[in-house]
Protein backbone atom coordinates (compact mmCIF):
# COMPACT_ATOMS: atom_id res chain seq x y z
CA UNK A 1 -1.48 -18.06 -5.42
CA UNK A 2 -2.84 -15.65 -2.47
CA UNK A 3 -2.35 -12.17 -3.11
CA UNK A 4 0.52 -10.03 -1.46
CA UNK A 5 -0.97 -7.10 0.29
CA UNK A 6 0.26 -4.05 1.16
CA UNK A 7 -1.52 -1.22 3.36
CA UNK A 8 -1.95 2.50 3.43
CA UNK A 9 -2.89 4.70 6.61
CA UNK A 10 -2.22 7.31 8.46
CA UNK A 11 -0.82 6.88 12.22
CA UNK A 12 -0.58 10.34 14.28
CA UNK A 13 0.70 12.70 11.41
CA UNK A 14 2.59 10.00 9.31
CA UNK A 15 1.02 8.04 6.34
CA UNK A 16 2.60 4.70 6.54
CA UNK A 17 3.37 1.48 3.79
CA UNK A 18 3.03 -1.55 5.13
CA UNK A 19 3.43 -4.96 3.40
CA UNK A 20 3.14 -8.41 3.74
CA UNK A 21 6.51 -8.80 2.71
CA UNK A 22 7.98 -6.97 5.67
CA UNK A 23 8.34 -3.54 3.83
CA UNK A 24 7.57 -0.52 6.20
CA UNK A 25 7.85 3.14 5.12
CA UNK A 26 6.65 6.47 6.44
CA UNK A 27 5.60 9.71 4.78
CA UNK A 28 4.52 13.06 5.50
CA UNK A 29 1.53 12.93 3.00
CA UNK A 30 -0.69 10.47 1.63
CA UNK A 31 -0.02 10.96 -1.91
CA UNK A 32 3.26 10.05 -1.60
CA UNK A 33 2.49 7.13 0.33
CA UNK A 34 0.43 5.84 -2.16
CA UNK A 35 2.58 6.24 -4.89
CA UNK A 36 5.10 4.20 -3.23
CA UNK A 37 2.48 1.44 -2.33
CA UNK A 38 1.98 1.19 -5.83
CA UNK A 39 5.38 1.47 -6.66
CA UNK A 40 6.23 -1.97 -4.39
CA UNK A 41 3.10 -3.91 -5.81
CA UNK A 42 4.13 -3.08 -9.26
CA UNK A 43 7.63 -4.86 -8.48
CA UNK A 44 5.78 -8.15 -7.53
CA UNK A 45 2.96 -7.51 -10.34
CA UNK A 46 5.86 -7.77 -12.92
CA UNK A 47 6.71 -11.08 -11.43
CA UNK A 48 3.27 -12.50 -11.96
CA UNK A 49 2.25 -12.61 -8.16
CA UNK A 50 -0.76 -10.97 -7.31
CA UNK A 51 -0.87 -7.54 -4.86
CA UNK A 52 -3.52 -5.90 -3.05
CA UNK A 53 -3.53 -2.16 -1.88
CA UNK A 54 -5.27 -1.41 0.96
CA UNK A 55 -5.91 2.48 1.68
CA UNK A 56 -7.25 4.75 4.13
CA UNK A 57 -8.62 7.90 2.53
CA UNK A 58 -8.38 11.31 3.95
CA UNK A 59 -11.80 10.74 6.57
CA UNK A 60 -10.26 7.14 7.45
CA UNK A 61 -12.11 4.96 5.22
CA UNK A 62 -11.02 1.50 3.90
CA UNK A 63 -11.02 1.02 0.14
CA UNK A 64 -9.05 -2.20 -1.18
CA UNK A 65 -7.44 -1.98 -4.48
CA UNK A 66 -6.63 -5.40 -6.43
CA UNK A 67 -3.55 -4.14 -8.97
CA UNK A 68 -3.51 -6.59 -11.66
């Protein structure tokens, strides 16, 4: 089964969730952003599918995340 993948960056001055699965969410800070990235992945994690996390960090690197 291919992993569902959701991503994490920052557009402008909004931090934005962004998912395979057609979710899309804006923030005003990244920690909250990521919370709710992991908050969706965890939904599909407890039904046995696989999830990614993509992030940008604060200097706009890419770090991917596999939640198992």
């Amino acid at each position: 089964m291919e992993a569902l993948n959701y991503g994490v960056f920052r557009l402008g001055q909004i931090w934005f969730v962004v998912g395979d699965d057609g979710a899309k969410r804006g923030f005003t800070d990244r920690v909250n952003a990521v919370e709710a990235a992991h908050a969706m992945a965890g939904v599909h994690r407890s039904l046995g599918m696989p999830v990614q996390v993509i992030m940008q960090d604060e200097l706009g690197l890419m770090t991917t995340v596999s939640v198992a």
